[in-house]
N, C-alpha and C. Protein backbone atom coordinates (compact mmCIF):
# COMPACT_ATOMS: atom_id res chain seq x y z
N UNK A 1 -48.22 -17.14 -28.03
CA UNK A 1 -47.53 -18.33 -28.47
C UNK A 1 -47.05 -19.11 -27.26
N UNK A 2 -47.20 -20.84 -27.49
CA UNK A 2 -46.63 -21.09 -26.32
C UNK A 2 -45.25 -21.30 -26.53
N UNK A 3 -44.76 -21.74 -25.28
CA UNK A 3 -43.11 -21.32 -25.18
C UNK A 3 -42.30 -22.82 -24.55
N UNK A 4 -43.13 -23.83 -26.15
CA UNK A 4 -42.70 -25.32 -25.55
C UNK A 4 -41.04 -25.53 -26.06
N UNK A 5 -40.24 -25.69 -25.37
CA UNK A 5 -38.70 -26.07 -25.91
C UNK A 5 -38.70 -26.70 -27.25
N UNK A 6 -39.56 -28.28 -27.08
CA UNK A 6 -39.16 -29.64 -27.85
C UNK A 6 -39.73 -29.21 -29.56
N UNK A 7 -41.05 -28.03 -29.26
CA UNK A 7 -41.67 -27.55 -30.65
C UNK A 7 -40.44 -26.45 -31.20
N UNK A 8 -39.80 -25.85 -30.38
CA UNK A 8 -39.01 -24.92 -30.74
C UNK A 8 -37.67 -25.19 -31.20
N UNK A 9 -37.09 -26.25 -30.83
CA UNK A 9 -36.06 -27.24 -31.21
C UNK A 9 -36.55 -27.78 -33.15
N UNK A 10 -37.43 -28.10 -32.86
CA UNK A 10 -37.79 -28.88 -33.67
C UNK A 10 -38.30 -28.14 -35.21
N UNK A 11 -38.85 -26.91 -34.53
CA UNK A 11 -39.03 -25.80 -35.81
C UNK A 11 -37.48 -25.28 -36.59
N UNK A 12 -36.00 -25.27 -35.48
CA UNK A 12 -35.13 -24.76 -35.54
C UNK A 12 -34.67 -25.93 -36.64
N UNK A 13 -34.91 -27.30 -36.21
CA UNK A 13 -34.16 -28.04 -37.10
C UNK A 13 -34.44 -28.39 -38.54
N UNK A 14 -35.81 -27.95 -38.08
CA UNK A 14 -36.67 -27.83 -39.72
C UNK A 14 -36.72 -27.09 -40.58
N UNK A 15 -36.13 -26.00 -40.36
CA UNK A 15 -35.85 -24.44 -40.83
C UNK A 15 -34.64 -24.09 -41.09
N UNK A 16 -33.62 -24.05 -39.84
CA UNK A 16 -32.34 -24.13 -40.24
C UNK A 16 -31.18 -25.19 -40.41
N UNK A 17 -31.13 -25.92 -39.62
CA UNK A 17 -30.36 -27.66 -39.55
C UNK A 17 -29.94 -27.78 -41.21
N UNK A 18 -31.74 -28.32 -41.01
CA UNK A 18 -32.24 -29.49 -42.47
C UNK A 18 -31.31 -28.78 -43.54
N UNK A 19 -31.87 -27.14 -43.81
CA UNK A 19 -31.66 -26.66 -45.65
C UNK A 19 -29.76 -26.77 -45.28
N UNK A 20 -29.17 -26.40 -44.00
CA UNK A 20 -27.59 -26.85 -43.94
C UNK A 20 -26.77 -28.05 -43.98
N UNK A 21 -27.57 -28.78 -43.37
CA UNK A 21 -27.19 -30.18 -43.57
C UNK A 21 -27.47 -31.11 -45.48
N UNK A 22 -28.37 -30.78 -45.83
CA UNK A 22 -28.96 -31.08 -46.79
C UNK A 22 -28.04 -30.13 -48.41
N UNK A 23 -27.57 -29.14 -47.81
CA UNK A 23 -26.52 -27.99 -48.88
C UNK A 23 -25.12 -28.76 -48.91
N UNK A 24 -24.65 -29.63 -47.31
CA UNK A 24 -23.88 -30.04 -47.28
C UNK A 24 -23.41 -31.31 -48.14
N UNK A 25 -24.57 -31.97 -47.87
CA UNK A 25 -24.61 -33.09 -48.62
C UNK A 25 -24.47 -33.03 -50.14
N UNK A 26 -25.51 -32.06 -50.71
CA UNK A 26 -25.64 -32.08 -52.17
C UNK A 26 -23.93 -31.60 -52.61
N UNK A 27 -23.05 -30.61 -51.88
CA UNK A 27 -21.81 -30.61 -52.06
C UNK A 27 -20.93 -31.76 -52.02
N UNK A 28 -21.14 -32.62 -51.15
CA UNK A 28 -20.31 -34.02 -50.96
C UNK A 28 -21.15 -34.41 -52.11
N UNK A 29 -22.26 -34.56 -52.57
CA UNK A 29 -22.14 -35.45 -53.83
C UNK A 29 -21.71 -34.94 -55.18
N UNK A 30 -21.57 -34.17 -55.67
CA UNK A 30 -21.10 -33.20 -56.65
C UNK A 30 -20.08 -33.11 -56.22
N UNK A 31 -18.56 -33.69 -55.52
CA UNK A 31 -17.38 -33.86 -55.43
C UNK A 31 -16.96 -32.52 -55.39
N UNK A 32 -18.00 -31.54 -54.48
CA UNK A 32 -17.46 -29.95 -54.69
C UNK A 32 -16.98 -30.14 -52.70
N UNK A 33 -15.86 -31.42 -51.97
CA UNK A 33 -15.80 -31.30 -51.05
C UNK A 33 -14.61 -29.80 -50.61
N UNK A 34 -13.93 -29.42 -51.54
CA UNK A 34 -13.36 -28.51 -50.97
C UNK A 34 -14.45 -26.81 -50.85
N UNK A 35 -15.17 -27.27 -51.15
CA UNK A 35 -15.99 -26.13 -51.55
C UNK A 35 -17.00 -25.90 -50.06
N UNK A 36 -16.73 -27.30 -49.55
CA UNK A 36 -17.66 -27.49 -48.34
C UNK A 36 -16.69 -26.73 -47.07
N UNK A 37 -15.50 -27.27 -47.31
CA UNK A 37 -14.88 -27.00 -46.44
C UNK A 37 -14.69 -25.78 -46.17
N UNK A 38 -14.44 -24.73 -47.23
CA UNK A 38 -13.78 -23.36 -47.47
C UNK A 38 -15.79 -23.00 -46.90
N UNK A 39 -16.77 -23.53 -46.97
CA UNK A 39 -17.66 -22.16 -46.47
C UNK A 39 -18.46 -22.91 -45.15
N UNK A 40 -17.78 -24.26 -44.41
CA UNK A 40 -17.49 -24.45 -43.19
C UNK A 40 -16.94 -23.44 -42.42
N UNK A 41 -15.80 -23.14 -43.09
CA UNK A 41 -14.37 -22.38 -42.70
C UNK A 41 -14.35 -21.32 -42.47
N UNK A 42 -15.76 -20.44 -43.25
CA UNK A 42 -15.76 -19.33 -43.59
C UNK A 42 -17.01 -18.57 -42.77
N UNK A 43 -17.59 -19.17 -41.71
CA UNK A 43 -18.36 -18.47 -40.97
C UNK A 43 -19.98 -18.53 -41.34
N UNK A 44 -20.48 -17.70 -41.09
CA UNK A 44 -22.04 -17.22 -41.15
C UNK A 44 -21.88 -17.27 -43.03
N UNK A 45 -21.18 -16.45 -43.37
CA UNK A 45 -21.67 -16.33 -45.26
C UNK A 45 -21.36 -17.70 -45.80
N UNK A 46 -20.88 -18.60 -45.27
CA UNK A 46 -20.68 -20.06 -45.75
C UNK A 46 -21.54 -21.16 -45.37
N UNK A 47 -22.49 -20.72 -44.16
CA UNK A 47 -23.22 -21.76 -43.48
C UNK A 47 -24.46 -21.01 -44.65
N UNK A 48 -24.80 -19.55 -44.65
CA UNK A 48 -25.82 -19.06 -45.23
C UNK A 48 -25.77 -19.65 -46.99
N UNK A 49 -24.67 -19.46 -47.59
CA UNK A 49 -24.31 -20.59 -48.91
C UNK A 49 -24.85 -22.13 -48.86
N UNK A 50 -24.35 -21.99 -47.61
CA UNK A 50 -25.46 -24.06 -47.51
C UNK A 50 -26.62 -23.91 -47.30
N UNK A 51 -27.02 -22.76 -46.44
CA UNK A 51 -28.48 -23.11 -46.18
C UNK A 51 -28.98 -23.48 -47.75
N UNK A 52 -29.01 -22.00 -48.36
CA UNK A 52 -29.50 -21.66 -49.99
C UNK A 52 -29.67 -22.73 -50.54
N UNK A 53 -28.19 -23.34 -50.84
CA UNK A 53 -28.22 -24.56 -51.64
C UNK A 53 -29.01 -25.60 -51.08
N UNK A 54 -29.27 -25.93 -49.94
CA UNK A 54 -30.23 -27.08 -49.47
C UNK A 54 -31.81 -26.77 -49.44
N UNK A 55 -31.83 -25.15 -49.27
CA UNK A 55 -33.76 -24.72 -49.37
C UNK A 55 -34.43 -25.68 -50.09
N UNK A 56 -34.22 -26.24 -51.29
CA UNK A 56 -35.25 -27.03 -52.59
C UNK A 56 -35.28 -27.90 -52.12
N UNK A 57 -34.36 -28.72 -51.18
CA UNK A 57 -34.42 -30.38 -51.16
C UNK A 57 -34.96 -30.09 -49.37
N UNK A 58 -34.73 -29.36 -48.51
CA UNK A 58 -34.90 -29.32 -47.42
C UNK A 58 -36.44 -29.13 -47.47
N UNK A 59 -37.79 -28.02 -48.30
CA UNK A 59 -38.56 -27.78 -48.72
C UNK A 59 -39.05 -29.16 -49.03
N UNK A 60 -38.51 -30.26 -50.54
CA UNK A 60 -38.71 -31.47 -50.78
C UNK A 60 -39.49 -32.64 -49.35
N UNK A 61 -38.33 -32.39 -48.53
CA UNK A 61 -38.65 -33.27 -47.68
C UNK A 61 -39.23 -32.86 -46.40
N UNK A 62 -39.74 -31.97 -46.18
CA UNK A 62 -40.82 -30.98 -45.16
C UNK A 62 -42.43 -31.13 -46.11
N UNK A 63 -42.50 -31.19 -47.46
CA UNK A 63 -43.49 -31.29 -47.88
C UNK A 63 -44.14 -33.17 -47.66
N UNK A 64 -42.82 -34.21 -47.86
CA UNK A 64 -42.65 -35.34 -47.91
C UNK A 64 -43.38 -35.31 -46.29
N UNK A 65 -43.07 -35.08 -45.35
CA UNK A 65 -43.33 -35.61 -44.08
C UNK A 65 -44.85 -34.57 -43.79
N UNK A 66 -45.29 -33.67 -44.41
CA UNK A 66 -46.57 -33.09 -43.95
C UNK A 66 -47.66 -34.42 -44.99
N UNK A 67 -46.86 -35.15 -46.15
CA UNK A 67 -47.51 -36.12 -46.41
C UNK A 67 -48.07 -37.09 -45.51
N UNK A 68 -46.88 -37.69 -44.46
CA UNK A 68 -47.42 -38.40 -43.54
C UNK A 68 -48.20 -37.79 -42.86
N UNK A 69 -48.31 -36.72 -41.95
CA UNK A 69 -48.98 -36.40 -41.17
C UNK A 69 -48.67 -34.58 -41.23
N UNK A 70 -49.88 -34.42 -41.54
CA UNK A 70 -50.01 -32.89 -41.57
C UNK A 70 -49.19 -31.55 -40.57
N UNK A 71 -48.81 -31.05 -41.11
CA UNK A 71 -48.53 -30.39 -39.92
C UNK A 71 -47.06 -30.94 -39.29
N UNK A 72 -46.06 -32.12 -39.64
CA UNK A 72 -44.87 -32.73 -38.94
C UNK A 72 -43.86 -31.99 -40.12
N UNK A 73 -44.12 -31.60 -41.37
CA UNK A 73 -42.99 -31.25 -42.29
C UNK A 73 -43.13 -29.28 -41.73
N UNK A 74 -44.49 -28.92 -41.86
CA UNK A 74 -44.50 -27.47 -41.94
C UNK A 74 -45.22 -27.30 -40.75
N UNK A 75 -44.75 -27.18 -39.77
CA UNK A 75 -45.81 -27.57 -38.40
C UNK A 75 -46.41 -26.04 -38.66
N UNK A 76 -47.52 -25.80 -37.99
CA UNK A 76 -48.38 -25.02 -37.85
C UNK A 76 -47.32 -24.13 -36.84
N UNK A 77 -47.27 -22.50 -37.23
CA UNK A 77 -46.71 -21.77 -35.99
C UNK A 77 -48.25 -20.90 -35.27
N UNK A 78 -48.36 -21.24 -33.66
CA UNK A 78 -49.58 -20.97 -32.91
C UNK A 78 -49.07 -19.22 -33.23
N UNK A 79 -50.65 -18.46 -33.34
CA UNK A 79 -50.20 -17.19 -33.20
C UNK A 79 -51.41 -16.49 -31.96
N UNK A 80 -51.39 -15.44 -31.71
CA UNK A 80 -52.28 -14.97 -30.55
C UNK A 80 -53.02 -13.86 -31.87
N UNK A 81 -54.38 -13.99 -31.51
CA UNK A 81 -55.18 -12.55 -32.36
C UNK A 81 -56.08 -11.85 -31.67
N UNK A 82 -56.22 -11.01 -31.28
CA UNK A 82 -56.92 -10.33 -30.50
C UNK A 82 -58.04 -9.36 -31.51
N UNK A 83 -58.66 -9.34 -30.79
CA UNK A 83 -60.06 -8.82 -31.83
C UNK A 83 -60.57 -7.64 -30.98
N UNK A 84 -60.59 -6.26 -31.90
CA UNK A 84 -61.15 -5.32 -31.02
C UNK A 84 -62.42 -4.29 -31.80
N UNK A 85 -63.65 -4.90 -31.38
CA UNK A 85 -64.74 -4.04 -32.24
C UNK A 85 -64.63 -2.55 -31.71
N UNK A 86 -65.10 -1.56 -32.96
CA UNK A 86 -65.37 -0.52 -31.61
C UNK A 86 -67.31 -0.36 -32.80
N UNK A 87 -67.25 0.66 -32.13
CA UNK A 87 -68.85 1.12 -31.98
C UNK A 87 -68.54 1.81 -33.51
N UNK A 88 -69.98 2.05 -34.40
CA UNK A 88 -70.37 2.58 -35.47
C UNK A 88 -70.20 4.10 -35.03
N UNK A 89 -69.37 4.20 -35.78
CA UNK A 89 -69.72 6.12 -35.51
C UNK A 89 -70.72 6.83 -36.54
N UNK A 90 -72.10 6.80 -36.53
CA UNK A 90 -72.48 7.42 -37.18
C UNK A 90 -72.04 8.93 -37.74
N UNK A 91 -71.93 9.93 -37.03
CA UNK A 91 -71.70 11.12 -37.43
C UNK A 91 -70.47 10.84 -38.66
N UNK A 92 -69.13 9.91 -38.77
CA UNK A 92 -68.48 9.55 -39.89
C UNK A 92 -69.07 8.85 -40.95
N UNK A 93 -70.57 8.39 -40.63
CA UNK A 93 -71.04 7.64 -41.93
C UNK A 93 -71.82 8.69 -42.68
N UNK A 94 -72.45 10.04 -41.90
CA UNK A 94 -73.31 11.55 -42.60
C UNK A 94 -72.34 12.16 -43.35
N UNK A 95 -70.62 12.19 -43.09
CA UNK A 95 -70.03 13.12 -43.55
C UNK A 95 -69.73 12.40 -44.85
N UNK A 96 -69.52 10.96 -44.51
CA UNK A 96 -69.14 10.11 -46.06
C UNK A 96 -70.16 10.04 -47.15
N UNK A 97 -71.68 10.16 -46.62
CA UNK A 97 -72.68 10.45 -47.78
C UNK A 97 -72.83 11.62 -48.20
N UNK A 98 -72.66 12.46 -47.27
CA UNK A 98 -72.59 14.10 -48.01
C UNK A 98 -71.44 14.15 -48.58
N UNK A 99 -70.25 13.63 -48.87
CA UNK A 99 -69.12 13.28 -49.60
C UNK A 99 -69.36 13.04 -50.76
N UNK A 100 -70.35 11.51 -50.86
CA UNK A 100 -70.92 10.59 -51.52
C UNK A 100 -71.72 11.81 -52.46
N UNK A 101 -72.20 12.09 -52.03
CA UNK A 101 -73.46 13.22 -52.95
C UNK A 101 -72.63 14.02 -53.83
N UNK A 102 -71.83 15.00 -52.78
CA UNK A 102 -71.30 15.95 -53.53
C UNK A 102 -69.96 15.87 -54.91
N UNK A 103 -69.62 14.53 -54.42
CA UNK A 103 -68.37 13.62 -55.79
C UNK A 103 -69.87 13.28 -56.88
N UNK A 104 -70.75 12.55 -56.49
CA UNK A 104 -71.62 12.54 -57.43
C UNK A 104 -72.48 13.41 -58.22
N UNK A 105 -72.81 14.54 -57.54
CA UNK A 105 -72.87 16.13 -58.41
C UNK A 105 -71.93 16.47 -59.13
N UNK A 106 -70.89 16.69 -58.87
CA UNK A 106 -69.90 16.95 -59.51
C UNK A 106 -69.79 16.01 -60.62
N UNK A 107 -70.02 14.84 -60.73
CA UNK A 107 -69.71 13.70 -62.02
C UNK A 107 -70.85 14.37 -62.82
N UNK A 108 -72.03 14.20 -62.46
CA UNK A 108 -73.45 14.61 -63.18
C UNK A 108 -73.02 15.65 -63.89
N UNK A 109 -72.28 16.72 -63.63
CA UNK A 109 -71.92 17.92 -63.82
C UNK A 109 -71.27 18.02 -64.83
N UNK A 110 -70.11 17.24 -64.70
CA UNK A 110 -69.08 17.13 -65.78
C UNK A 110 -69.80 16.18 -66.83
N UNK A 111 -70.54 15.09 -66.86
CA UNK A 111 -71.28 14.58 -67.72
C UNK A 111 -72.06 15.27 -68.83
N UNK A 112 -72.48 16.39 -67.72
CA UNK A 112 -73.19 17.40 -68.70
C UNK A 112 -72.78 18.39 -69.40
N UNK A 113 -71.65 18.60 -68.92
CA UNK A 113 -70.67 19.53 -70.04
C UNK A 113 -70.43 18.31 -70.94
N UNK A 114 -69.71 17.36 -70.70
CA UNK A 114 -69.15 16.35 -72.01
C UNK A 114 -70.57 16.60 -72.93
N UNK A 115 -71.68 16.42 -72.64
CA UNK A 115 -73.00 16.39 -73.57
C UNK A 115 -72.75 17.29 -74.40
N UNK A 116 -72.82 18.30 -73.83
CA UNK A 116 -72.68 19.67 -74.37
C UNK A 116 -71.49 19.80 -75.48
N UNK A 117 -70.78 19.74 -74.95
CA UNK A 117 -69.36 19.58 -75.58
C UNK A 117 -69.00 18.47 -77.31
N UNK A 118 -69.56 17.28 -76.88
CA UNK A 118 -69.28 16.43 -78.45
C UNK A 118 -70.43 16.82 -79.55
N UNK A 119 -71.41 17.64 -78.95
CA UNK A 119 -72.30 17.75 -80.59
C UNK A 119 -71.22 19.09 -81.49
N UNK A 120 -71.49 19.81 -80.29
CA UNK A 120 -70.16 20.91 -81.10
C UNK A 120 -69.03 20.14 -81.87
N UNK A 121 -68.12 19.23 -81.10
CA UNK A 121 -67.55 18.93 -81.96
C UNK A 121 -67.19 17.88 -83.21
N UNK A 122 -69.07 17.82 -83.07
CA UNK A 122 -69.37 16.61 -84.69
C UNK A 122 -69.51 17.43 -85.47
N UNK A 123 -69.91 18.86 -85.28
CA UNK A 123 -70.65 19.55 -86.03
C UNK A 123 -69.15 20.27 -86.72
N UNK A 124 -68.36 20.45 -85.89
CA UNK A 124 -66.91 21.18 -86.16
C UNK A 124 -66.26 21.18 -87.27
N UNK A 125 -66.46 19.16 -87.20
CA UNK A 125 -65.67 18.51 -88.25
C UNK A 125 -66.33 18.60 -89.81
């Protein structure tokens, strides 16, 4: 990942800021201002109360601006992937068909008891 400030600022404000600022607001309009104040007041579990309440409208308007331009509401986060082949191990692909065989004998097997097994019990009844 690169390690640009202005993208990292900018993810911060889009992520956390917005849904706090935006929780804040929807409280000032719903005349719930003492309600703002007391989880101002109240630390981390009061800022985390605003985030919550602002997620839907903060979400709203991150979807609004990837309208304008892709990628400015939900910017793309760069990731690193590293790709590592290794080699076919045959000798693990002989043991999985002799696996293969011997689960499939065994089905054949039990198939052939069930055969065996339902005429007896048509005849039972």
């Amino acid at each position: 990942m690169t390690n640009d400030p202005l993208q990292s600022l900018r993810l911060q404000m889009l992520n956390d800021v917005l849904p706090v600022g935006l929780g804040a607001v929807a409280r000032l309009r719903s005349a719930r201002a003492g309600d703002l104040l007391n989880d101002l007041l109240s630390g981390q579990d009061g800022v985390a109360n605003l985030r919550q309440d602002g997620e839907d409208d903060a979400r709203q308007v991150r979807d609004l601006l990837d309208q304008l331009a892709p990628g400015l509401g939900n910017p793309v986060v760069e990731v690193d992937v590293e790709v590592q082949s290794r080699p076919a191990d045959p000798s693990g692909q002989e043991e999985d068909i002799q696996e293969l065989q011997e689960r499939l004998a065994l089905m054949a097997e039990r198939v052939a008891q069930l055969k065996t097994a339902l005429p007896a019990t048509r005849t039972g009844s």
